[in-house]
C-alpha atoms as a PDB file:
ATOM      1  CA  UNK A   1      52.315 126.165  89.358  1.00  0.00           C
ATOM      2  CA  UNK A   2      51.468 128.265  92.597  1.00  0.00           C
ATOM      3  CA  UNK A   3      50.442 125.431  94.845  1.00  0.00           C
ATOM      4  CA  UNK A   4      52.653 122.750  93.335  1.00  0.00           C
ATOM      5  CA  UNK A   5      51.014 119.218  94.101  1.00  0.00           C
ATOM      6  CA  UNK A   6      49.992 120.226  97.074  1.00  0.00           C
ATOM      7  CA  UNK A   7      46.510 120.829  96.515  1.00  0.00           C
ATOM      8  CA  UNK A   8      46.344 118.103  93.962  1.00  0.00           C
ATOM      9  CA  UNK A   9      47.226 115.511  96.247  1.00  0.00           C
ATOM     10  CA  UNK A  10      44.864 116.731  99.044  1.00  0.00           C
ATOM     11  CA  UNK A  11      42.094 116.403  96.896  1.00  0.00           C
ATOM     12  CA  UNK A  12      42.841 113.015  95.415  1.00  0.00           C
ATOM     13  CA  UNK A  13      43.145 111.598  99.234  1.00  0.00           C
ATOM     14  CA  UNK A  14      39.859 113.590  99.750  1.00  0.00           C
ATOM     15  CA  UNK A  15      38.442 111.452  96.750  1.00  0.00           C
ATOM     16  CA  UNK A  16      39.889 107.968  98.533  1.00  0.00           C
ATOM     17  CA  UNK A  17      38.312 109.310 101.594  1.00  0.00           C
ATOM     18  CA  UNK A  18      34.896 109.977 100.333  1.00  0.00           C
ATOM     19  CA  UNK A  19      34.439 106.974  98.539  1.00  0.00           C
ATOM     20  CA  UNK A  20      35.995 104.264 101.555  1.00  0.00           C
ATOM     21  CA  UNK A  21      32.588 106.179 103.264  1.00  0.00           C
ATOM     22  CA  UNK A  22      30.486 105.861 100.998  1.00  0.00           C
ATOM     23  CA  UNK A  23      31.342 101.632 100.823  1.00  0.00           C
ATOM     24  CA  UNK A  24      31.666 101.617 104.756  1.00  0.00           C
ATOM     25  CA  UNK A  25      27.970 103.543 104.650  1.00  0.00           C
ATOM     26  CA  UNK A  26      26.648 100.617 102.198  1.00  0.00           C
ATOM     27  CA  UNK A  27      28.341  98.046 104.875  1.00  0.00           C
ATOM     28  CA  UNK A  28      26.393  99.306 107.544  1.00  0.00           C
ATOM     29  CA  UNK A  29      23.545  99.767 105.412  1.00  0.00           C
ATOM     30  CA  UNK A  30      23.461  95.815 104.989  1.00  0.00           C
ATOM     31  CA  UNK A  31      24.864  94.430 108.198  1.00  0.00           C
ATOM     32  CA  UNK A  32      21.362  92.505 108.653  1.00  0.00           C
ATOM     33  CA  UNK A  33      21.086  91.690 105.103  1.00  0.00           C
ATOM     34  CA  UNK A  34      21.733  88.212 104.874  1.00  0.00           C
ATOM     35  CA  UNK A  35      24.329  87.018 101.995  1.00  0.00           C
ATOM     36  CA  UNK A  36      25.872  90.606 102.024  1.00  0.00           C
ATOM     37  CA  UNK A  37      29.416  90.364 101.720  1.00  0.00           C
ATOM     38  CA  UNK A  38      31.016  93.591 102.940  1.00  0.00           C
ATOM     39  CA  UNK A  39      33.339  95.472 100.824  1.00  0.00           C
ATOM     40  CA  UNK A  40      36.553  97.511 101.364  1.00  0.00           C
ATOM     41  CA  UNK A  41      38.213 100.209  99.512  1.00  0.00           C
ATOM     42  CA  UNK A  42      42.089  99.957  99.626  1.00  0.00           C
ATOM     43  CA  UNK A  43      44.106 103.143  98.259  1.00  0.00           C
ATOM     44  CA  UNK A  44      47.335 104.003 100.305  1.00  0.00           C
ATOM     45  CA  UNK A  45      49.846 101.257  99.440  1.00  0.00           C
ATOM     46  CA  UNK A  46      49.133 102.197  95.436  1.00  0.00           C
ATOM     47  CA  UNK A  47      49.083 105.717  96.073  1.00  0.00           C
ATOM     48  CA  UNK A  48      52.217 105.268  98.073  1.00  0.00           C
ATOM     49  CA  UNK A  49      54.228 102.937  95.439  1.00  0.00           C
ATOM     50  CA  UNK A  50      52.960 105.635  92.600  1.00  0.00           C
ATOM     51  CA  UNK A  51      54.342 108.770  94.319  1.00  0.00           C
ATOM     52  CA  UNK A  52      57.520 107.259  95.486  1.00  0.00           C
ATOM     53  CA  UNK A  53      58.430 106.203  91.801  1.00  0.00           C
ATOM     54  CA  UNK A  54      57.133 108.971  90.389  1.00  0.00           C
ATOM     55  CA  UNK A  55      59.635 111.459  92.843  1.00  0.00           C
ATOM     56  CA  UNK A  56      62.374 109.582  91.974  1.00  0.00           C
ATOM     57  CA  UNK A  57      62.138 111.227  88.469  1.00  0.00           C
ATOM     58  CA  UNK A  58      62.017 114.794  90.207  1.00  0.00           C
ATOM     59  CA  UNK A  59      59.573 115.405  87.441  1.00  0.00           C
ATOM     60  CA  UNK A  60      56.613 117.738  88.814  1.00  0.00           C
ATOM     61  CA  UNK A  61      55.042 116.455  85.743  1.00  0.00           C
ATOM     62  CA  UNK A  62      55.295 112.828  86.798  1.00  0.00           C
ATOM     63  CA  UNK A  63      53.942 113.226  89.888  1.00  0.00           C
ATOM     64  CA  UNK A  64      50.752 115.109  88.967  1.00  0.00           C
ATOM     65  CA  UNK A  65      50.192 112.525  86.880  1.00  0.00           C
ATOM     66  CA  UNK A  66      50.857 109.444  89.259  1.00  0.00           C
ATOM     67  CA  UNK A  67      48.634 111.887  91.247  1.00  0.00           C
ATOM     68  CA  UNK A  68      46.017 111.683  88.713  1.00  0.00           C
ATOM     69  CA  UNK A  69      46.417 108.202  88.096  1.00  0.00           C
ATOM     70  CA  UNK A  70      46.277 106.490  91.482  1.00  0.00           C
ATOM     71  CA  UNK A  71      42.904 104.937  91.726  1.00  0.00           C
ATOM     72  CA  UNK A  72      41.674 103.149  94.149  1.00  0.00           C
ATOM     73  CA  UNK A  73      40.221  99.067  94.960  1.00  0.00           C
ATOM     74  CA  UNK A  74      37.150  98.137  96.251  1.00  0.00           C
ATOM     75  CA  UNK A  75      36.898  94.360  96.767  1.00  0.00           C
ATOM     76  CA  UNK A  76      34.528  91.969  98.806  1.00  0.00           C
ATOM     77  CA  UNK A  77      35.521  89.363 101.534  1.00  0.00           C
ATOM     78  CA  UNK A  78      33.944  86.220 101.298  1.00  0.00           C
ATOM     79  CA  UNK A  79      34.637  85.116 104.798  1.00  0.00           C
ATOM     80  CA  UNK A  80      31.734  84.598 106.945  1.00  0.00           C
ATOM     81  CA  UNK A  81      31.662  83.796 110.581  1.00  0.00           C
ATOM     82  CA  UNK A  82      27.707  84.030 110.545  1.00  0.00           C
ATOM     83  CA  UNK A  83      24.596  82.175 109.971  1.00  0.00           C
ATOM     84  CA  UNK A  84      23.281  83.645 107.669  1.00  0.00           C
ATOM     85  CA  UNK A  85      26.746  84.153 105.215  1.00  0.00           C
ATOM     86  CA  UNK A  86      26.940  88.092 105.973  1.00  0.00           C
ATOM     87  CA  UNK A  87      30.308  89.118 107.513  1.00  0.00           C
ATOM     88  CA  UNK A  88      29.716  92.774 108.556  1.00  0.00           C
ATOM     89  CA  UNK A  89      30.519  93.590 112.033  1.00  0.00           C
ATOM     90  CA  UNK A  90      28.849  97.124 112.553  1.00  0.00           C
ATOM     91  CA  UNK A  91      31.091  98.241 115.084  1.00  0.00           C
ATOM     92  CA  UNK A  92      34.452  97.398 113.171  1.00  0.00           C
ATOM     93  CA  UNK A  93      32.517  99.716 110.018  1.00  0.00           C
ATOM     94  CA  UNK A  94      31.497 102.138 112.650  1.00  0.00           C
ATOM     95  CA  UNK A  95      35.022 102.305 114.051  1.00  0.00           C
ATOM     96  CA  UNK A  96      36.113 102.267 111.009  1.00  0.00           C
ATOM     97  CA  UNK A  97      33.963 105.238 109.402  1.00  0.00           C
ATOM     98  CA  UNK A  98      34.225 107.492 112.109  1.00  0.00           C
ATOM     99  CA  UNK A  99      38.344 107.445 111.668  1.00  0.00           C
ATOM    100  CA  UNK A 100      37.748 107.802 108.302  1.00  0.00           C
ATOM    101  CA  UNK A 101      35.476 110.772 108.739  1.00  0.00           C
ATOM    102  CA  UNK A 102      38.221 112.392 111.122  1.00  0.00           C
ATOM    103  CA  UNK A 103      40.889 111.400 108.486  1.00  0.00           C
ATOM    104  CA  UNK A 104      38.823 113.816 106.124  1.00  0.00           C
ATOM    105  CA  UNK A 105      38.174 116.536 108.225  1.00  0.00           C
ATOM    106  CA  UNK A 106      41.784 116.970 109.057  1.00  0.00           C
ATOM    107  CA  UNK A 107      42.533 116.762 105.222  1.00  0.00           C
ATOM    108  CA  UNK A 108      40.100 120.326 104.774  1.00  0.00           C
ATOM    109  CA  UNK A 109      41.444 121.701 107.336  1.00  0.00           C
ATOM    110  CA  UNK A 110      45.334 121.694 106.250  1.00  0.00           C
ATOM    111  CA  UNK A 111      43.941 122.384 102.844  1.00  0.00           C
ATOM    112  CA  UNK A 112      41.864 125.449 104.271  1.00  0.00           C
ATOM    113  CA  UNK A 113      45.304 126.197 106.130  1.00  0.00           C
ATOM    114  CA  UNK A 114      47.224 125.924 103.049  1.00  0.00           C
ATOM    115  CA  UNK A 115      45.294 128.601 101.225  1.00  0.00           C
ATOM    116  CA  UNK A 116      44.935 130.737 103.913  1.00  0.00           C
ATOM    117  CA  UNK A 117      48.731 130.891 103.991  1.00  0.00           C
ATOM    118  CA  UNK A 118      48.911 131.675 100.249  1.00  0.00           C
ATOM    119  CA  UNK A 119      46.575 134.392 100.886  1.00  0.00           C
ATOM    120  CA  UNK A 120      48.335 136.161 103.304  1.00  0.00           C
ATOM    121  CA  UNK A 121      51.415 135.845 101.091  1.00  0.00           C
ATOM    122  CA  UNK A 122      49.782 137.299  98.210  1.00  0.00           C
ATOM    123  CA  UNK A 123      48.071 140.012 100.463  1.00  0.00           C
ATOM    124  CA  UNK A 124      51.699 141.494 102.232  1.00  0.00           C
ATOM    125  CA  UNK A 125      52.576 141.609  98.387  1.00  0.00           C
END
């Protein structure tokens, strides 16, 4: 396997990435709507647990597949400090969104790195 989990793991954090925007998006989306309880998407403390026990085995094998089979939780909060029972506060989400957006770009950009470092390798072949 020429980029051994690397690449595989990127992308799966890429996934988590995308979709904690996509819900943060929808919480902004509905920070007037009234009722609207805003969701989160949680993915690091599985995706943590799963890779630690899976390197224990010093299994490539199991750790693509922990890889593959981390998922991730998206769950509402039914707190409410508000009137009208909605609990988004569109500058936590905003805050929240733009460190997630950073948290992605930085993840393409040591991918991009990553390749470009194979490619030189296999070009001074």
């Amino acid at each position: 396997m020429l980029f051994g989990n690397t690449i595989a793991m990127s992308q799966k954090s890429l996934d988590f990435l995308w979709k904690q925007q996509e819900v943060l998006a929808l919480n902004i989306a509905n920070v007037d709507t009234p009722g609207y309880k805003k969701k989160t998407v949680t993915f690091e403390e599985e995706y943590r647990k799963r890779l630690i026990a899976a390197s224990q085995t010093k299994n490539t094998t199991s750790i693509r597949k922990a890889i593959e089979q981390a998922d991730c939780l998206v769950y509402s909060r039914d707190d409410s400090g508000r009137v009208d029972e909605n609990n988004v506060n569109a500058d936590v989400e905003n805050t929240k969104i733009a460190r997630s957006t950073l948290h992605y770009q930085y993840l393409l950009q040591s991918v991009s790195n990553d390749i470009k470092r194979y490619q030189s390798v296999v070009k001074s072949q």
